[in-house]
C-alpha atoms as a PDB file:
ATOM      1  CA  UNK A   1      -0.364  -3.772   5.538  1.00  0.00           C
ATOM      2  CA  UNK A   2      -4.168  -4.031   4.846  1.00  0.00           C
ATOM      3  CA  UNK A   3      -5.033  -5.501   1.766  1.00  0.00           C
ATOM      4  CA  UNK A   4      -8.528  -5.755   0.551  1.00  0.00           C
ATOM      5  CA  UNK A   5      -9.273  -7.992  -2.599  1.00  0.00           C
ATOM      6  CA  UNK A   6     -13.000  -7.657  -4.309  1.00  0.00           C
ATOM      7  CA  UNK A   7     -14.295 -10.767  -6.195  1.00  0.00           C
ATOM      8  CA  UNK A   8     -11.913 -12.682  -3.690  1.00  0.00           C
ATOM      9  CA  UNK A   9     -14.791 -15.616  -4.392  1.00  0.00           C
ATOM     10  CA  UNK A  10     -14.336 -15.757  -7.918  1.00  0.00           C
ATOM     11  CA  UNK A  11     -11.009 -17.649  -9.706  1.00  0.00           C
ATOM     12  CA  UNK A  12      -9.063 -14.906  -9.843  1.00  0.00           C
ATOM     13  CA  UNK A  13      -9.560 -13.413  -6.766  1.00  0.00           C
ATOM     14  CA  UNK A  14      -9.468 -16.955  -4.502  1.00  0.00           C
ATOM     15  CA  UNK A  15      -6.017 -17.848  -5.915  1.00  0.00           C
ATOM     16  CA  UNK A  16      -4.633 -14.603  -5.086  1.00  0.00           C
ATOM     17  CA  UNK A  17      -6.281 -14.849  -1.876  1.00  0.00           C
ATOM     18  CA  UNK A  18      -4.368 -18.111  -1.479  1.00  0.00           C
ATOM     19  CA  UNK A  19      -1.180 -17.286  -2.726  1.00  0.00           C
ATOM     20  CA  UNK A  20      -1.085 -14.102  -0.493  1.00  0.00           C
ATOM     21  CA  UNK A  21      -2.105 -16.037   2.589  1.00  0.00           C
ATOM     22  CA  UNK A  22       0.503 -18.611   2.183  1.00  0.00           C
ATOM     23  CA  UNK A  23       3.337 -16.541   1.222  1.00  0.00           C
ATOM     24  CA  UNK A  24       2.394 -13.135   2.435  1.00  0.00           C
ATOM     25  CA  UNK A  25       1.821 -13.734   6.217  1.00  0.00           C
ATOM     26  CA  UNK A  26       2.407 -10.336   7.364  1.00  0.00           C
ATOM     27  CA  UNK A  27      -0.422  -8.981   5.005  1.00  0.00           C
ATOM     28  CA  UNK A  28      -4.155  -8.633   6.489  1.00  0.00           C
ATOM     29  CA  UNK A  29      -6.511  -9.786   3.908  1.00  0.00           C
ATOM     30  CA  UNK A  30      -9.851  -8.002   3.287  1.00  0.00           C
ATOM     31  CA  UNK A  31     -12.108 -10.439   1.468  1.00  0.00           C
ATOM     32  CA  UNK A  32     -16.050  -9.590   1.979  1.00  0.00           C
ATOM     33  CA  UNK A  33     -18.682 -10.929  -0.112  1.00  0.00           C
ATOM     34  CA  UNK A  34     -20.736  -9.428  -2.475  1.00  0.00           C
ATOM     35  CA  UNK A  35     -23.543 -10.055   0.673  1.00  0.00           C
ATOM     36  CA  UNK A  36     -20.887  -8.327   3.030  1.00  0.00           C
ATOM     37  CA  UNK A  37     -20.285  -5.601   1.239  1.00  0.00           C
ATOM     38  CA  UNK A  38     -22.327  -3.942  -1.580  1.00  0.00           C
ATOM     39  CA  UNK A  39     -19.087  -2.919  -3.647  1.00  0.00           C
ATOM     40  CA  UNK A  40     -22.203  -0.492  -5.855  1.00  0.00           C
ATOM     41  CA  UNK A  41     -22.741   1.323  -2.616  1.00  0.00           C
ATOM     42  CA  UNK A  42     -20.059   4.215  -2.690  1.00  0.00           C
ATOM     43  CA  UNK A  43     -20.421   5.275   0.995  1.00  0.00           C
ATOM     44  CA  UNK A  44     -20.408   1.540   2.361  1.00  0.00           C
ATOM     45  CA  UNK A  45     -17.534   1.311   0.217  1.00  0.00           C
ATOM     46  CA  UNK A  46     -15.823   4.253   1.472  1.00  0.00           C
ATOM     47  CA  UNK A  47     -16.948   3.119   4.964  1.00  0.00           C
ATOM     48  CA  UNK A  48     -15.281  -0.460   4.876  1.00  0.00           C
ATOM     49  CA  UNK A  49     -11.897   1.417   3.446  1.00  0.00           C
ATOM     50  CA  UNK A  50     -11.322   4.158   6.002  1.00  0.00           C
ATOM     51  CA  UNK A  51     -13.073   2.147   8.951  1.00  0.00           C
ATOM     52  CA  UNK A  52     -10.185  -0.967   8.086  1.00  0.00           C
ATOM     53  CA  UNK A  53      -7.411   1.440   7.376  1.00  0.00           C
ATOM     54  CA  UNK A  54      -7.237  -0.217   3.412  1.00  0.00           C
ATOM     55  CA  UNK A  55      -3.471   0.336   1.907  1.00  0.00           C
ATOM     56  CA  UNK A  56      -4.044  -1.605  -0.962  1.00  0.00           C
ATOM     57  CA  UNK A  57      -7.072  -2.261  -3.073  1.00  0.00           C
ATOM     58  CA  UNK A  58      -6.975  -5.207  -5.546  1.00  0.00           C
ATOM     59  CA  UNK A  59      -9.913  -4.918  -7.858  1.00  0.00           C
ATOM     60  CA  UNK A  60     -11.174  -7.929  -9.457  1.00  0.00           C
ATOM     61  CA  UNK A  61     -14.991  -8.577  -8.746  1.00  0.00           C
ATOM     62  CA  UNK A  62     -17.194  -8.056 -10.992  1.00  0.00           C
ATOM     63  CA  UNK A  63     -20.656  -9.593 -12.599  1.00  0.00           C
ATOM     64  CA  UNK A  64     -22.176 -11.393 -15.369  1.00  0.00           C
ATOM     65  CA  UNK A  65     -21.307 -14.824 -17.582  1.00  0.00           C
ATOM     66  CA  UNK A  66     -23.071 -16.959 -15.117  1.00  0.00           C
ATOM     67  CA  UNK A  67     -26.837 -18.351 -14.115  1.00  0.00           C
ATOM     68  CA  UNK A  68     -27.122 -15.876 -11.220  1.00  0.00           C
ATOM     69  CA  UNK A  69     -27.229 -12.895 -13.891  1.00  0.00           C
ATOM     70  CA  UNK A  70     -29.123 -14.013 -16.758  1.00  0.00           C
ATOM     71  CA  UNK A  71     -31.939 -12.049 -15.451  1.00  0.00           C
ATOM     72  CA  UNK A  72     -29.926  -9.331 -14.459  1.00  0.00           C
ATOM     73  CA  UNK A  73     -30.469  -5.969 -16.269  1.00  0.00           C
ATOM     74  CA  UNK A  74     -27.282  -3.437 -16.753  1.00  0.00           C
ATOM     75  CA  UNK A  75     -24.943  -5.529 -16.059  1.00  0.00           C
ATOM     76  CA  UNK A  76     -22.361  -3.424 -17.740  1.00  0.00           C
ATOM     77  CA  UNK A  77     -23.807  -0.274 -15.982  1.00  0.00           C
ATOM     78  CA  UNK A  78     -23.349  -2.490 -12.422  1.00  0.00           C
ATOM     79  CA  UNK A  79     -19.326  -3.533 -13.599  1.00  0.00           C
ATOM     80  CA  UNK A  80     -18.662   0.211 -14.303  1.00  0.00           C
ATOM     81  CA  UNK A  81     -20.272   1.224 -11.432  1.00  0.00           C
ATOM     82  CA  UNK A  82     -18.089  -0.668  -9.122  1.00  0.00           C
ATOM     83  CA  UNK A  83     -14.960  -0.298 -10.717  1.00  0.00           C
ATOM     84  CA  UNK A  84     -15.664   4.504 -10.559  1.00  0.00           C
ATOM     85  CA  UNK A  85     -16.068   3.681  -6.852  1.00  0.00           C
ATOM     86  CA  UNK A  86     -12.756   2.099  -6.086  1.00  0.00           C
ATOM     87  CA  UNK A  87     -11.300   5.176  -8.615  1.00  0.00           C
ATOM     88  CA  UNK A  88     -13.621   7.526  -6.265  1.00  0.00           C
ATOM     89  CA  UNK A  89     -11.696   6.080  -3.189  1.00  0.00           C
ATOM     90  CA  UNK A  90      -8.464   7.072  -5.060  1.00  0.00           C
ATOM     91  CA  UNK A  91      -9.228  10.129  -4.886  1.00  0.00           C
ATOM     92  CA  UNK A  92     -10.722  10.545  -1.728  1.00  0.00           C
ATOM     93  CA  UNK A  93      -7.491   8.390  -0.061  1.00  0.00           C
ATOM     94  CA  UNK A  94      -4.823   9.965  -1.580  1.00  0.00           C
ATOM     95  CA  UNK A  95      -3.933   7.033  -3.062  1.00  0.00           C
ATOM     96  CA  UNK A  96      -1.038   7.173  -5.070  1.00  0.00           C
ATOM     97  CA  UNK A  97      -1.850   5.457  -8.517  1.00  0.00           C
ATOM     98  CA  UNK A  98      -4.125   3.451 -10.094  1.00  0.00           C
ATOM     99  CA  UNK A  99      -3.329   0.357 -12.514  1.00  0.00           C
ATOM    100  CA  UNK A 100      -6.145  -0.842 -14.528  1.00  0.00           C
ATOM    101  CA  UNK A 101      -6.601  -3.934 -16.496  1.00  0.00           C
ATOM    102  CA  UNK A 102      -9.789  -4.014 -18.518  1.00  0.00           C
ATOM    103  CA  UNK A 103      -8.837  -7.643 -19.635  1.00  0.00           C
ATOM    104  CA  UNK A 104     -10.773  -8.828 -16.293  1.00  0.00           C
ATOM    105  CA  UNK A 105     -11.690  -5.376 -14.746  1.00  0.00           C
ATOM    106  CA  UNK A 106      -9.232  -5.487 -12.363  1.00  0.00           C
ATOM    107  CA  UNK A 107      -7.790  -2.695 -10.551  1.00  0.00           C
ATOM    108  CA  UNK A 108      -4.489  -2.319  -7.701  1.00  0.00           C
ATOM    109  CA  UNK A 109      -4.576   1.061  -5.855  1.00  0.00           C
ATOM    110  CA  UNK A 110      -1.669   1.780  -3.747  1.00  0.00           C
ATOM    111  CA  UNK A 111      -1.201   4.522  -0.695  1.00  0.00           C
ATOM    112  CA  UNK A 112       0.840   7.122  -0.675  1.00  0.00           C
ATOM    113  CA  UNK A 113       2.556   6.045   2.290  1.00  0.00           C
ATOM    114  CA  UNK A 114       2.521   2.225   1.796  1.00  0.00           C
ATOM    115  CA  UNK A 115       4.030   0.604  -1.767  1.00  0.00           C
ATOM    116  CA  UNK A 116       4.137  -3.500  -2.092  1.00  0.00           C
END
């Protein structure tokens, strides 16, 4: 099962990185960075999805609260944008539901043909 984490560099997203590595062994782990992969770029996004055969999509990147974004304009605009492109992949996938937590903009898409 493919599973690919955004934000996997922030604290969040490096313990689950961790925890899945350690206890999850049979899971591949998709982890690019924000210079990797331009998460605001829907058809690199849909790109890196389909091209890696993605089953599961853990949401959890997103920007603002530190020194690299003081200077930053639409911030919020950037978050949202991110977050509609991993619903747009949904959608495109056929992936079978999508849990949001607004708490720390996180999101877990599942396949259709794969559950955890």
């Amino acid at each position: 099962m493919n599973i690919f984490i955004t934000g996997s560099n922030g604290f969040v997203g490096s313990h689950l990185k961790e925890y899945l590595s350690q206890n999850y062994s049979k899971y591949t782990l998709f982890v690019p960075s924000s210079k990797e992969l331009d998460l605001a770029d829907e058809s690199a996004v849909d790109d890196y999805i389909l091209s890696n055969k993605i089953d599961i999509i853990i949401h959890l990147a997103n920007r603002g609260g530190g020194r690299d974004t003081l200077d930053m304009k639409n911030v919020t605009e950037y978050n949202l944008r991110i977050s509609q492109n991993m619903k747009k992949m949904s959608k495109k996938s056929s992936l079978l539901e999508v849990v949001q937590n607004m708490g720390n903009i996180s999101l877990l898409l599942r396949l259709k043909r794969k559950t955890i």
